[in-house]
C-alpha atoms as a PDB file:
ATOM      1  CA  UNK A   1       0.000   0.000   0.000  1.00  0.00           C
ATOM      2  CA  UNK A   2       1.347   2.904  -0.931  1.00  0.00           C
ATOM      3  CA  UNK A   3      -0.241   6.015   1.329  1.00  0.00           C
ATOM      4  CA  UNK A   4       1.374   8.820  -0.905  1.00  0.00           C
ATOM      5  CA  UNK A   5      -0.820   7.182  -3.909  1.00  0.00           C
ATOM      6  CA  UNK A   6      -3.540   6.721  -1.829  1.00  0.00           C
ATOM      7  CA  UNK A   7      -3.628  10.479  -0.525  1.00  0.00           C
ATOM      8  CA  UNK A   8      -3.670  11.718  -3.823  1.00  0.00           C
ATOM      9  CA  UNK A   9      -6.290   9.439  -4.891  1.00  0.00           C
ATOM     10  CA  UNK A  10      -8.144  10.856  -2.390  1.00  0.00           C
ATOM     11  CA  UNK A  11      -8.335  14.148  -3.627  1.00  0.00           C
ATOM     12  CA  UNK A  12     -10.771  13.377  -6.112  1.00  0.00           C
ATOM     13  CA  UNK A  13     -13.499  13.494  -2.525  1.00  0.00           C
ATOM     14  CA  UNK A  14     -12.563  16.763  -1.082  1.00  0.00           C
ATOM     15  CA  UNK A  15     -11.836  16.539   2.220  1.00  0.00           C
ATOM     16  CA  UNK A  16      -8.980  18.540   4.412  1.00  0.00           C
ATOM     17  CA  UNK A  17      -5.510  17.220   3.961  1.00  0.00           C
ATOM     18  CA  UNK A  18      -5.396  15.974   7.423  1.00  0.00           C
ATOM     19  CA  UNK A  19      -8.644  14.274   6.882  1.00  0.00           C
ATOM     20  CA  UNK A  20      -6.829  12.038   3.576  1.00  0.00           C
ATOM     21  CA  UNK A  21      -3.894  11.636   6.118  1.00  0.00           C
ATOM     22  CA  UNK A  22      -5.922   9.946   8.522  1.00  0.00           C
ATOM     23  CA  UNK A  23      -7.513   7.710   6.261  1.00  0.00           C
ATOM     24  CA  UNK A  24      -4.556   6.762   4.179  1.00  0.00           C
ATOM     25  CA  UNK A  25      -2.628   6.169   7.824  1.00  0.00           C
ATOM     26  CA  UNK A  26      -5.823   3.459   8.312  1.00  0.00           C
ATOM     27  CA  UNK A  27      -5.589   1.897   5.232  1.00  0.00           C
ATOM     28  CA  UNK A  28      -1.838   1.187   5.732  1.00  0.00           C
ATOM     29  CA  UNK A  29      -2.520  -0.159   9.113  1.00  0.00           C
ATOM     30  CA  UNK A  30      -5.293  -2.504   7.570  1.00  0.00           C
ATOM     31  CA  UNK A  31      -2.496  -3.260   4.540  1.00  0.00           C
ATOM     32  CA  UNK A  32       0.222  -4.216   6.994  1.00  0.00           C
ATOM     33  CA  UNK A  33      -1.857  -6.291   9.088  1.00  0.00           C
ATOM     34  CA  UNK A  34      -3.198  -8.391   6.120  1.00  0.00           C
ATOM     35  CA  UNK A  35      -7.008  -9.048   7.148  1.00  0.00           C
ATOM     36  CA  UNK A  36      -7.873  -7.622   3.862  1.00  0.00           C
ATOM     37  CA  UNK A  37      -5.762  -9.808   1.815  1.00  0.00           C
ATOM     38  CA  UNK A  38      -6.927 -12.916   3.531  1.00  0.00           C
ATOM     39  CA  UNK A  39     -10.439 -11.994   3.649  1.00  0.00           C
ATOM     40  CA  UNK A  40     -10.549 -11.030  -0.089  1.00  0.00           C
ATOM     41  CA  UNK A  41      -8.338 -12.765  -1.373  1.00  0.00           C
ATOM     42  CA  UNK A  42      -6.204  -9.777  -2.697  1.00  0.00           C
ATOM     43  CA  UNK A  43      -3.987  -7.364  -1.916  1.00  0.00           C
ATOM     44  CA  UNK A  44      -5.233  -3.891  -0.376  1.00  0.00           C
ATOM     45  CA  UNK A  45      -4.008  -1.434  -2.770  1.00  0.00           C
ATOM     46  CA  UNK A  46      -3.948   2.414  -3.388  1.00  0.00           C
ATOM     47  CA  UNK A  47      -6.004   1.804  -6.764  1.00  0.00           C
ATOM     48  CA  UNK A  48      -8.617  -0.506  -5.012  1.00  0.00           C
ATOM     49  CA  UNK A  49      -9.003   1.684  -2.019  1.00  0.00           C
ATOM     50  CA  UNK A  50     -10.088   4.348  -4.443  1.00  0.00           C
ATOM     51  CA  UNK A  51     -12.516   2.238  -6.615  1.00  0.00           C
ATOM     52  CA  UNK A  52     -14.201   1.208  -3.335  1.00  0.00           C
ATOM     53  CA  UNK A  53     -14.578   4.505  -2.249  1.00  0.00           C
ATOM     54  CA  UNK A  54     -15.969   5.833  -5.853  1.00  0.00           C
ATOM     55  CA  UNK A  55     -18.893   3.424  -5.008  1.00  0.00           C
ATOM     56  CA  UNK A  56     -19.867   5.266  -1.459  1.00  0.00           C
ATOM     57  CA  UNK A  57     -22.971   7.286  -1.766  1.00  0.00           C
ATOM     58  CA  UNK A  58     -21.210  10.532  -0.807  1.00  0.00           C
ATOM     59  CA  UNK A  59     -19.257  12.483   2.056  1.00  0.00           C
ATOM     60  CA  UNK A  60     -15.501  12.958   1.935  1.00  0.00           C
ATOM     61  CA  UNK A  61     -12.805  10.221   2.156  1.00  0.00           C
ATOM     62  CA  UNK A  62     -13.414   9.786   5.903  1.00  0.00           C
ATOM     63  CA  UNK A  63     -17.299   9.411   5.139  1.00  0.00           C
ATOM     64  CA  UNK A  64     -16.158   7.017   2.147  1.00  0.00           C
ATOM     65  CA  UNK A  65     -13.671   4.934   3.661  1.00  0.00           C
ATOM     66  CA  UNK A  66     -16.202   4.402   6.968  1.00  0.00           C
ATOM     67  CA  UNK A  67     -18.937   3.251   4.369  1.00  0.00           C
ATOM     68  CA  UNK A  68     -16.721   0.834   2.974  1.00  0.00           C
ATOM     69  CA  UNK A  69     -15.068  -0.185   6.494  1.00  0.00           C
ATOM     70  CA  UNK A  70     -18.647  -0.865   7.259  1.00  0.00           C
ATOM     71  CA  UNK A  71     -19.470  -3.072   4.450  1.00  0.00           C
ATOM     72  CA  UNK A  72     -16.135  -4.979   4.760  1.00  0.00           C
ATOM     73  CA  UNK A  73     -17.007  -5.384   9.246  1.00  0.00           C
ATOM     74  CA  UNK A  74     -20.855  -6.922   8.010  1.00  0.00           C
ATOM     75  CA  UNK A  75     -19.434  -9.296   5.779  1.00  0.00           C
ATOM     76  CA  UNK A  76     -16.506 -10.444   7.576  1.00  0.00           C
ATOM     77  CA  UNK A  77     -16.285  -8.855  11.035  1.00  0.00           C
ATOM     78  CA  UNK A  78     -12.887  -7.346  12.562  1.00  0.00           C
ATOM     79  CA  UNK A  79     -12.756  -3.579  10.260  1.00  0.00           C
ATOM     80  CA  UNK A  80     -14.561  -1.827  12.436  1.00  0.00           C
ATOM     81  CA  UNK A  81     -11.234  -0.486  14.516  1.00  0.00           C
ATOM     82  CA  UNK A  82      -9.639   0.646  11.337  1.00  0.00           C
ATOM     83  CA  UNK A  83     -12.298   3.203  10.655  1.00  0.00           C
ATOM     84  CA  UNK A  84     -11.329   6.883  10.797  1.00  0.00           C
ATOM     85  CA  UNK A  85     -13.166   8.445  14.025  1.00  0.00           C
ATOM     86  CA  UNK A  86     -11.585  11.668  14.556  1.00  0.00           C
ATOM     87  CA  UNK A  87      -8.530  13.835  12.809  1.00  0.00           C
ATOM     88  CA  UNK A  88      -6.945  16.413  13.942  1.00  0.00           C
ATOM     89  CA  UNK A  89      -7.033  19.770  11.703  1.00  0.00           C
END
């Protein structure tokens, strides 16, 4: 996972910088610990974080990346401490 991709990939949803920051900092965690992968079946990347996030109804990548978070916890339990509660502006 690169987080450098991923925060510019982000861009695309608004957001504050911080606010990308904090999300691609979760997404790295959830890379390097590997539930994705082994849940999915495939490696968590920059690209796919994005896609997934495209799909969300709306909000900014904090709003997105909780929506998907969400999704991922109901079908296979264990993402809900890698969603984004708070950053710091």
């Amino acid at each position: 996972m690169d987080s450098d991709d991923l925060r510019a990939r982000l861009q695309r949803f608004g957001g504050t910088a911080d606010e990308r920051r904090a999300v691609a900092r979760q997404a790295r965690d959830l890379a390097d610990e590997g539930r994705y992968e082994r849940d999915a079946g495939r490696p968590l990347t920059a690209a796919l974080v994005a896609a997934e996030l495209a799909d969300a109804p709306d909000g900014g990548p904090a709003d997105r990346w909780n929506w998907w978070l969400g999704a991922l916890e109901l079908a296979y339990g264990g993402y809900a401490a890698f969603q984004v509660r708070r950053w710091r502006e």
